[in-house]
PDB file of N, CA and C in Angstrom:
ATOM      1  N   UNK A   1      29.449  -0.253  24.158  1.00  0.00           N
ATOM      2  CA  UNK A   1      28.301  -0.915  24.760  1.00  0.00           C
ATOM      3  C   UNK A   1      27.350   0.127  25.327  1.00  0.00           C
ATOM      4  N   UNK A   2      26.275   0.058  25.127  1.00  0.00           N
ATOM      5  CA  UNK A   2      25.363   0.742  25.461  1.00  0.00           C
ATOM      6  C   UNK A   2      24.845   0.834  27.070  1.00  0.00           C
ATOM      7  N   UNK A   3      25.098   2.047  27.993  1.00  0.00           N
ATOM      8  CA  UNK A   3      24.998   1.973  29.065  1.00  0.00           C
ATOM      9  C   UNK A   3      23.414   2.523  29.985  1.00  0.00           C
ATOM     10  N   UNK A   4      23.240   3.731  29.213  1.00  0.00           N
ATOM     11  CA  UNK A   4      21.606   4.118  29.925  1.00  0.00           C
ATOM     12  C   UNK A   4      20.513   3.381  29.277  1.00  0.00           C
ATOM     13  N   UNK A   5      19.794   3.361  30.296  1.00  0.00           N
ATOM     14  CA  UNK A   5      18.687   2.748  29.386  1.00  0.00           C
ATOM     15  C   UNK A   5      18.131   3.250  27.995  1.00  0.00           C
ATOM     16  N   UNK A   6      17.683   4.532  28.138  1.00  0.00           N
ATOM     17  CA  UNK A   6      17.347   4.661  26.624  1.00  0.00           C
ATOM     18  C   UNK A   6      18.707   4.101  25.564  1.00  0.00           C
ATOM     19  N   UNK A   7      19.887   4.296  25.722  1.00  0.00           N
ATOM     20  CA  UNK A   7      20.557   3.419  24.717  1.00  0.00           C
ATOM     21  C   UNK A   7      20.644   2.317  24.820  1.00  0.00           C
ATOM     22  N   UNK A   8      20.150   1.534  25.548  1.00  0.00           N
ATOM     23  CA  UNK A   8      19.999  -0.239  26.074  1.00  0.00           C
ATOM     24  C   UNK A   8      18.421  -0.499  24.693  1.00  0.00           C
ATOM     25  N   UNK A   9      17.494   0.142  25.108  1.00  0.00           N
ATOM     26  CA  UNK A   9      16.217   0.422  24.340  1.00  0.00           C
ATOM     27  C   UNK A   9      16.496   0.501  22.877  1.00  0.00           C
ATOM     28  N   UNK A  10      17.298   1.845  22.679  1.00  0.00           N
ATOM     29  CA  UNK A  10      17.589   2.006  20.723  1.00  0.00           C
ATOM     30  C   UNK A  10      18.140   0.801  20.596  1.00  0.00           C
ATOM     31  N   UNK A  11      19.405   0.350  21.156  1.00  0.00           N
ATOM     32  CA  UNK A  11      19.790  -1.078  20.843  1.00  0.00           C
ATOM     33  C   UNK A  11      18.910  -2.019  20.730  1.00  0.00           C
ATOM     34  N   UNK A  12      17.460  -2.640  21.158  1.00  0.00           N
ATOM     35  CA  UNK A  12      17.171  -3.247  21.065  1.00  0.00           C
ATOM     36  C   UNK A  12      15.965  -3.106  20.036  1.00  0.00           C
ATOM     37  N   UNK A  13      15.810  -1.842  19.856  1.00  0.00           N
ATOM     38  CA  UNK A  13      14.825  -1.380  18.350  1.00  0.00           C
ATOM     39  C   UNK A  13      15.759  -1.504  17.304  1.00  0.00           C
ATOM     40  N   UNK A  14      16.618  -1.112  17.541  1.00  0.00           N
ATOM     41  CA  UNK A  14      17.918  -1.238  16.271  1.00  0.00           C
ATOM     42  C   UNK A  14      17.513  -2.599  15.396  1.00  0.00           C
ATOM     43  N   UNK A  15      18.029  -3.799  16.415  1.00  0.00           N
ATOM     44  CA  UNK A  15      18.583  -5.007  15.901  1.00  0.00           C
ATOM     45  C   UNK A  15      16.695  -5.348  15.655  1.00  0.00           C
ATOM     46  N   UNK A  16      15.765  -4.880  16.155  1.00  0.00           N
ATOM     47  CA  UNK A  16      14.286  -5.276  15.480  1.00  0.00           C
ATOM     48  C   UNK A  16      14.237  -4.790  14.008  1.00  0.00           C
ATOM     49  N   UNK A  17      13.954  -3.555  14.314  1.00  0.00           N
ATOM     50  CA  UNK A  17      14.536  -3.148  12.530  1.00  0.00           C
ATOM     51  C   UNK A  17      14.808  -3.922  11.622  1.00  0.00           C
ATOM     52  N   UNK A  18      16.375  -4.037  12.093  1.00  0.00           N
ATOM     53  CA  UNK A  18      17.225  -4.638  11.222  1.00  0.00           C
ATOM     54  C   UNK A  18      16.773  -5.871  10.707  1.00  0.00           C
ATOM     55  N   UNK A  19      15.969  -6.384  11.654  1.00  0.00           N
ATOM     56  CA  UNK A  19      15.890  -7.783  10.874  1.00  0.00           C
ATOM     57  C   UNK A  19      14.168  -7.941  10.604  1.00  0.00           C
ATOM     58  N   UNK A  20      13.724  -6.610  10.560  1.00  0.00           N
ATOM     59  CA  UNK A  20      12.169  -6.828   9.309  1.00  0.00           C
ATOM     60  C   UNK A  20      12.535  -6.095   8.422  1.00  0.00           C
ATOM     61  N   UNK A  21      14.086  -5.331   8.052  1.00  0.00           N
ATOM     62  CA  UNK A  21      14.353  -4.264   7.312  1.00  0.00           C
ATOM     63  C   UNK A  21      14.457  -5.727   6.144  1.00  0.00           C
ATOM     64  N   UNK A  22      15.845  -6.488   6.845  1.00  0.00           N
ATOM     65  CA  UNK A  22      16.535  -7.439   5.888  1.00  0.00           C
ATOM     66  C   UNK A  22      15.264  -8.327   5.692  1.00  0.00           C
ATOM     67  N   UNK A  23      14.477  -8.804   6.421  1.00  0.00           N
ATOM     68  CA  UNK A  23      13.340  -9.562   5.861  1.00  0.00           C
ATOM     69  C   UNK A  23      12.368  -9.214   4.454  1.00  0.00           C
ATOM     70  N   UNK A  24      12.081  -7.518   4.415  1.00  0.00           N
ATOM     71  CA  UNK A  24      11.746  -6.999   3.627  1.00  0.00           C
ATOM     72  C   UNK A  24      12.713  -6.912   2.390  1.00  0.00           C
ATOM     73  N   UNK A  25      13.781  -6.923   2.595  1.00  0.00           N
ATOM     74  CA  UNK A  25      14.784  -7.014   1.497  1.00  0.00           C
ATOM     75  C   UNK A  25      15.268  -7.652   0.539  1.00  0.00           C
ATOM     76  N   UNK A  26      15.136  -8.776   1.335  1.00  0.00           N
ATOM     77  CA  UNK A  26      14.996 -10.407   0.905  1.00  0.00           C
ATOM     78  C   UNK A  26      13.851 -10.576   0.096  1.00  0.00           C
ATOM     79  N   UNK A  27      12.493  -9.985   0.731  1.00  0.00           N
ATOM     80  CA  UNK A  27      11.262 -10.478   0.134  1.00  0.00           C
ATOM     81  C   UNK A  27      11.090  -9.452  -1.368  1.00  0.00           C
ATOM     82  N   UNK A  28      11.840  -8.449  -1.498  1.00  0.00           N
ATOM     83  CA  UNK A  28      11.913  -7.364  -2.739  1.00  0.00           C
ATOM     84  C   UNK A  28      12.568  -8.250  -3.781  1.00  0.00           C
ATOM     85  N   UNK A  29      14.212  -9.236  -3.290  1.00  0.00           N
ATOM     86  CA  UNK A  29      15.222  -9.239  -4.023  1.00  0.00           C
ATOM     87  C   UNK A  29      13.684 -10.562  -4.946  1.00  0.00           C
ATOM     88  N   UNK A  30      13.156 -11.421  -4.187  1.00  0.00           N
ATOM     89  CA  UNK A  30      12.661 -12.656  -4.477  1.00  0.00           C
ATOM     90  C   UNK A  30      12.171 -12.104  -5.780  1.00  0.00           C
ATOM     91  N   UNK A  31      10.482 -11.292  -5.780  1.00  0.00           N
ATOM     92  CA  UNK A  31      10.072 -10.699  -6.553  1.00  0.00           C
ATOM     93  C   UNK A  31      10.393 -10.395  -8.052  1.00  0.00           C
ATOM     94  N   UNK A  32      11.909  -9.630  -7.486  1.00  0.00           N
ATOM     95  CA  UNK A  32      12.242  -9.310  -8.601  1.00  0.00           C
ATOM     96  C   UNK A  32      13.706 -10.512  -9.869  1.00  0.00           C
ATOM     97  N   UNK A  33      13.953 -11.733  -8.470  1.00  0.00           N
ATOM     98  CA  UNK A  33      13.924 -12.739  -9.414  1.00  0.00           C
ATOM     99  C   UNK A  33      13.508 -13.266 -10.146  1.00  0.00           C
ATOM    100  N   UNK A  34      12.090 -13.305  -9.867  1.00  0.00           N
ATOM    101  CA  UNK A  34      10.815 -13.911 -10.379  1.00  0.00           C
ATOM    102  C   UNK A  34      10.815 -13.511 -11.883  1.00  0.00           C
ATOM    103  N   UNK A  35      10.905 -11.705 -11.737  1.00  0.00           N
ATOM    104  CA  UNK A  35      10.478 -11.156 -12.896  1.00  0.00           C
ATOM    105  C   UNK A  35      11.715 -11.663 -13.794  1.00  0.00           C
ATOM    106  N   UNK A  36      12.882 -11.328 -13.310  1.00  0.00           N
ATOM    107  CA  UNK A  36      14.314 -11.629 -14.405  1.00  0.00           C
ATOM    108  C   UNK A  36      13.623 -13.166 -14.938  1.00  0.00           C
ATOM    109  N   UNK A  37      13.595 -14.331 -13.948  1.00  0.00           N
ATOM    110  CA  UNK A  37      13.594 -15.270 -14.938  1.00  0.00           C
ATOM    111  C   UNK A  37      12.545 -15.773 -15.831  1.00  0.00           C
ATOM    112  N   UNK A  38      11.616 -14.815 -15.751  1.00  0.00           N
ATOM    113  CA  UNK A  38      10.151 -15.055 -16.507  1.00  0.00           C
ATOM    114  C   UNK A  38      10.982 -13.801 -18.092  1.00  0.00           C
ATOM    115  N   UNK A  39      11.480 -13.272 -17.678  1.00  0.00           N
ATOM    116  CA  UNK A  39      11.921 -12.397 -18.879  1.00  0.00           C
ATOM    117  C   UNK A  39      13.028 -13.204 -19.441  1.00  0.00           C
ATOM    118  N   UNK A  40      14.184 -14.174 -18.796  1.00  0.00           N
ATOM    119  CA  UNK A  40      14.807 -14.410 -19.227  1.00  0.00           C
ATOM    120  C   UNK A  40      14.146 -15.913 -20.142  1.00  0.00           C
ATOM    121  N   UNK A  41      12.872 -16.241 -19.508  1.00  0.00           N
ATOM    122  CA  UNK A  41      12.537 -17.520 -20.500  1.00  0.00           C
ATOM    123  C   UNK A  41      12.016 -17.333 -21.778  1.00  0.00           C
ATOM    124  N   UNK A  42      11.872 -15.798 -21.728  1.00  0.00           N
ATOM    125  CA  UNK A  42      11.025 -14.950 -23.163  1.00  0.00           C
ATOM    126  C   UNK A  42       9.541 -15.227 -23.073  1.00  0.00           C
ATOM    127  N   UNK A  43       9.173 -16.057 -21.927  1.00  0.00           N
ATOM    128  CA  UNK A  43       7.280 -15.447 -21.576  1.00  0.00           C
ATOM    129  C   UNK A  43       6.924 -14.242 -21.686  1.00  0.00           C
ATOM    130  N   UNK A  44       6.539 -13.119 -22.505  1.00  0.00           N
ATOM    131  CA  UNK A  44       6.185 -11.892 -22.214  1.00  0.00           C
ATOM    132  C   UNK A  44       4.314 -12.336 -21.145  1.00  0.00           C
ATOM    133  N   UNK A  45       4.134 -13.046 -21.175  1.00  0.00           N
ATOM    134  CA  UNK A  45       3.010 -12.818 -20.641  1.00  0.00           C
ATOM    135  C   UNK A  45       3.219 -13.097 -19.001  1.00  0.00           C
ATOM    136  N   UNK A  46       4.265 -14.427 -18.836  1.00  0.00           N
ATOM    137  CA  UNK A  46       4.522 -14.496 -17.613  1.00  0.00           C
ATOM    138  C   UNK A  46       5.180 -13.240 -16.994  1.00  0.00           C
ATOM    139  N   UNK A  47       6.221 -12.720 -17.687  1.00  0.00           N
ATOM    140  CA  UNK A  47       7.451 -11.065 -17.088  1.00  0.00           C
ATOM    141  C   UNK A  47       6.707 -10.683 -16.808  1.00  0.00           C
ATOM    142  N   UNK A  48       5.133  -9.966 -17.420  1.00  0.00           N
ATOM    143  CA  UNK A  48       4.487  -9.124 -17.588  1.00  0.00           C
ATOM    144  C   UNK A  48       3.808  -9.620 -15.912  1.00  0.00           C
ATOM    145  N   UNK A  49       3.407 -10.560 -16.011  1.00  0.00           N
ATOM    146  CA  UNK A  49       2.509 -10.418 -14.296  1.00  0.00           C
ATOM    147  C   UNK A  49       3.759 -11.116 -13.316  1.00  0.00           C
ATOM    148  N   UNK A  50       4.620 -11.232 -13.775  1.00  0.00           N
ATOM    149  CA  UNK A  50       5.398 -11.270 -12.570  1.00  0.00           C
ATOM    150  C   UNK A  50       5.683  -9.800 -12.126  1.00  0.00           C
ATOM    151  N   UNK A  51       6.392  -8.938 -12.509  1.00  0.00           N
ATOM    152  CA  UNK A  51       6.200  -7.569 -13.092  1.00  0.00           C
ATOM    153  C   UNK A  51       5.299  -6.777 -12.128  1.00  0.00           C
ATOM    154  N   UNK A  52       3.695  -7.006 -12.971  1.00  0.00           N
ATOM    155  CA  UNK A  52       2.868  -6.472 -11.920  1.00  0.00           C
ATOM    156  C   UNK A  52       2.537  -6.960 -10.299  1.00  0.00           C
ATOM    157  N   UNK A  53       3.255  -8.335 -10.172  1.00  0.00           N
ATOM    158  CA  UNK A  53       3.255  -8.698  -8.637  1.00  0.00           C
ATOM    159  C   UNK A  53       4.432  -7.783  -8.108  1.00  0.00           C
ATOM    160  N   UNK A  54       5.785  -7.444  -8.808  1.00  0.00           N
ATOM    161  CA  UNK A  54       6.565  -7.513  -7.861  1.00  0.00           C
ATOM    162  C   UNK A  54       6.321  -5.404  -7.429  1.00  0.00           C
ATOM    163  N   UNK A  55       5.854  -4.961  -8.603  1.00  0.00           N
ATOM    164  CA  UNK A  55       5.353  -3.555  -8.518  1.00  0.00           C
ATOM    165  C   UNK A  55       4.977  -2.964  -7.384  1.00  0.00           C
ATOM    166  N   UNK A  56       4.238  -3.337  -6.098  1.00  0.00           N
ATOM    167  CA  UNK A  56       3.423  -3.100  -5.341  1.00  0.00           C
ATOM    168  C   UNK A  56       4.436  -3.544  -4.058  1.00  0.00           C
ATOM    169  N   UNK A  57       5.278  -4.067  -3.921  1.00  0.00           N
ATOM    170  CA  UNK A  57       6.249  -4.551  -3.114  1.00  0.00           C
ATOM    171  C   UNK A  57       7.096  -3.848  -3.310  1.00  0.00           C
ATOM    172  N   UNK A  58       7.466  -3.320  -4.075  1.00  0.00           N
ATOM    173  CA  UNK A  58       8.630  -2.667  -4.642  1.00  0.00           C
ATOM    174  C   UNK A  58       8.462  -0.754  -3.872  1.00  0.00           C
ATOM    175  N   UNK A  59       6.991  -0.811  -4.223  1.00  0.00           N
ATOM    176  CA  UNK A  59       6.869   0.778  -3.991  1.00  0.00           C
ATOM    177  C   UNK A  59       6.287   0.546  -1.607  1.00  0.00           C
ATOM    178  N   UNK A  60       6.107  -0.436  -1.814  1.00  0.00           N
ATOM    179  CA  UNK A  60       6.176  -0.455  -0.171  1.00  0.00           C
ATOM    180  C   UNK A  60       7.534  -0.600   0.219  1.00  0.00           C
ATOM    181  N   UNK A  61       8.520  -1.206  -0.188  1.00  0.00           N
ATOM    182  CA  UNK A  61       9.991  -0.883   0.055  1.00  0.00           C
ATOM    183  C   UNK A  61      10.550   0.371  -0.043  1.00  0.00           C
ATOM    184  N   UNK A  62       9.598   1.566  -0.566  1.00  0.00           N
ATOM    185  CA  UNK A  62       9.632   2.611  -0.677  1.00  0.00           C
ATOM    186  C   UNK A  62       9.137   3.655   0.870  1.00  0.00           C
ATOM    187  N   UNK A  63       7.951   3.398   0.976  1.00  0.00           N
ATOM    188  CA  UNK A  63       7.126   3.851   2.124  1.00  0.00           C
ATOM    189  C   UNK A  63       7.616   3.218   3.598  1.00  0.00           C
ATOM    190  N   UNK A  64       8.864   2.218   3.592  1.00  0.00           N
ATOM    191  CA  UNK A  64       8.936   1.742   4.748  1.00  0.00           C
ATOM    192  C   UNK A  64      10.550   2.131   5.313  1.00  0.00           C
ATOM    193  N   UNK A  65      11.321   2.829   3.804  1.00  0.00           N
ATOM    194  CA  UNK A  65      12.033   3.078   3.874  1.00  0.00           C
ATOM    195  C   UNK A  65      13.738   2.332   3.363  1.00  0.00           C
ATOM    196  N   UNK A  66      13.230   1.136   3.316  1.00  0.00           N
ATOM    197  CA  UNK A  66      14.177   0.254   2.643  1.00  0.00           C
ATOM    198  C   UNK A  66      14.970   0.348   1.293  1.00  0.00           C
ATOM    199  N   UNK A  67      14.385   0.859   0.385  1.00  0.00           N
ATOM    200  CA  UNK A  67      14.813   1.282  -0.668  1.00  0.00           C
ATOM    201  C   UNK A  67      14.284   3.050  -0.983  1.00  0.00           C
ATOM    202  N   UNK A  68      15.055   3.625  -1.687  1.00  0.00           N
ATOM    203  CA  UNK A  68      15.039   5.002  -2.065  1.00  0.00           C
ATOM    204  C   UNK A  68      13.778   5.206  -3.218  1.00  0.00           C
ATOM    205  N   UNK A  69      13.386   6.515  -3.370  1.00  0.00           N
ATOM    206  CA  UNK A  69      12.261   6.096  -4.496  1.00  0.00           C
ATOM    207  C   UNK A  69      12.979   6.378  -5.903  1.00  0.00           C
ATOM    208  N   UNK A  70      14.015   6.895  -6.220  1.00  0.00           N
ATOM    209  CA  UNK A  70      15.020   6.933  -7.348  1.00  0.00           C
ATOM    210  C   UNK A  70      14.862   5.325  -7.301  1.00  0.00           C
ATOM    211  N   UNK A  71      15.818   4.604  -7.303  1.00  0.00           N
ATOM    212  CA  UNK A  71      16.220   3.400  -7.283  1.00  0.00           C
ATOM    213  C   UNK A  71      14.881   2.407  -7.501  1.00  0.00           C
ATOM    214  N   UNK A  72      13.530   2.789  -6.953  1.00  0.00           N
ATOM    215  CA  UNK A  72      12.499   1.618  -7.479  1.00  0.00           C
ATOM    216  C   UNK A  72      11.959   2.498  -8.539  1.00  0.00           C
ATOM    217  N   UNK A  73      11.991   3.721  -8.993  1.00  0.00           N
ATOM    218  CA  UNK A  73      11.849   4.099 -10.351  1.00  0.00           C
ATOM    219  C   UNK A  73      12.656   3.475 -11.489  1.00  0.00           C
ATOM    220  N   UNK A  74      14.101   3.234 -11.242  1.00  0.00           N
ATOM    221  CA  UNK A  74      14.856   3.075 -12.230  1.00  0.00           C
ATOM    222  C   UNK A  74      14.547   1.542 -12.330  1.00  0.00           C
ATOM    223  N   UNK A  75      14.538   0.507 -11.392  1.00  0.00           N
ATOM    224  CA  UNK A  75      14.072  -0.580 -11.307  1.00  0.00           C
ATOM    225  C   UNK A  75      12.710  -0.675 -11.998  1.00  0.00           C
ATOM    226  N   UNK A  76      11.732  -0.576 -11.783  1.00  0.00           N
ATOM    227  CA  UNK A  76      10.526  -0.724 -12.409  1.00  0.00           C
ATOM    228  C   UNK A  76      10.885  -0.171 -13.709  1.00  0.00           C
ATOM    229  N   UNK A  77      10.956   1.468 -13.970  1.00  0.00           N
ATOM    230  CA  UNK A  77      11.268   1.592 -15.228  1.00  0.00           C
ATOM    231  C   UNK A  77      12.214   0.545 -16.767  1.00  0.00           C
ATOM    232  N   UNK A  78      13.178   0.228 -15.680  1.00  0.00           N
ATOM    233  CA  UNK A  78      14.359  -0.579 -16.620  1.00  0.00           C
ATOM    234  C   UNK A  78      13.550  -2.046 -16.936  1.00  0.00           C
ATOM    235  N   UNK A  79      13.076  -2.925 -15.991  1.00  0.00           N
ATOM    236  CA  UNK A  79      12.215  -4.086 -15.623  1.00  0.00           C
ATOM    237  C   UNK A  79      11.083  -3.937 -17.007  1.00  0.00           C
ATOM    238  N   UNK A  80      10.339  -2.889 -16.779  1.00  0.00           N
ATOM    239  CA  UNK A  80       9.159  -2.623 -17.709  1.00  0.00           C
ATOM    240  C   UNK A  80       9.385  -2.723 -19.020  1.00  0.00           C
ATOM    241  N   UNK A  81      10.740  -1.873 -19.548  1.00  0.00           N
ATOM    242  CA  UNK A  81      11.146  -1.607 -20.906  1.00  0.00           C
ATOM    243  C   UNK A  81      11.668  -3.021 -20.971  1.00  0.00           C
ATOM    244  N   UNK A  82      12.469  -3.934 -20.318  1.00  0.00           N
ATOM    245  CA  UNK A  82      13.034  -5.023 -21.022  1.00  0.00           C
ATOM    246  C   UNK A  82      11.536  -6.327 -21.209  1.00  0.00           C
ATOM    247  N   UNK A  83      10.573  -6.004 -19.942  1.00  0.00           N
ATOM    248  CA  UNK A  83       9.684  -6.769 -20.454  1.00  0.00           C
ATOM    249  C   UNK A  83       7.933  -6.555 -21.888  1.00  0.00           C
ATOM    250  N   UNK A  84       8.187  -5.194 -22.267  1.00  0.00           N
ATOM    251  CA  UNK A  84       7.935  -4.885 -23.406  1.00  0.00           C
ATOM    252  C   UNK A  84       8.628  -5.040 -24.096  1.00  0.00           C
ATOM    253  N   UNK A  85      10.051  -4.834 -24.196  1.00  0.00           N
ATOM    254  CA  UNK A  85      10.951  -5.634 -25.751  1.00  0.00           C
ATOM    255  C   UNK A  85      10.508  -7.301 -26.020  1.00  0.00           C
ATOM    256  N   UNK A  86      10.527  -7.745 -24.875  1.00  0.00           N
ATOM    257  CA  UNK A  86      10.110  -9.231 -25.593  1.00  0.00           C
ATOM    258  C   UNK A  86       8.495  -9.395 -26.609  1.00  0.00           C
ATOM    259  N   UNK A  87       7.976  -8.393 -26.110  1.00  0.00           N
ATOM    260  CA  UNK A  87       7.084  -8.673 -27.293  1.00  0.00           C
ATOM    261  C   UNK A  87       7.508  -8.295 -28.950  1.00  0.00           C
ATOM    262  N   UNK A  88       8.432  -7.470 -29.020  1.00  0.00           N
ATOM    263  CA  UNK A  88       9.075  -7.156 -30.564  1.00  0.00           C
ATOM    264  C   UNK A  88       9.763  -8.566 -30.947  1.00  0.00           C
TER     265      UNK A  88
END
């Protein structure tokens, strides 16, 4: 348990964080549902702007710290290539 004030304080920035971290997390995972099931209906036109919505969310999950920038490279990258195969 946290006894001086400044650790009374981090504790209570902590659990703020935490829950615009997980809010933000939540709001990434949505996004990128969006895109799976617009790819999984074979819309290339819908994947494609779901895609470019979830892009811009994806790289602020970046800048805020929530996700790594490896990990929304490989995401966008992988995302991109499966929603250009549906046009073949």
């Amino acid at each position: 348990m946290a006894n001086t004030p400044q650790s009374k304080k981090r504790a209570r920035q902590s659990e703020t964080r935490y829950a615009i971290n997980k809010a933000r997390r939540s709001r990434i995972r949505t996004y990128l549902r969006k895109v799976e099931e617009a790819i999984a209906s074979g819309d290339q036109t819908a994947a494609a702007e779901a895609l470019k919505n979830a892009q811009p969310e994806l790289a602020r999950g970046i800048t805020k710290g929530v996700l790594h920038k490896n990990t929304v490279a490989r995401k966008m990258s992988r995302l991109s290539s499966r929603v250009k195969a549906l046009n073949a």
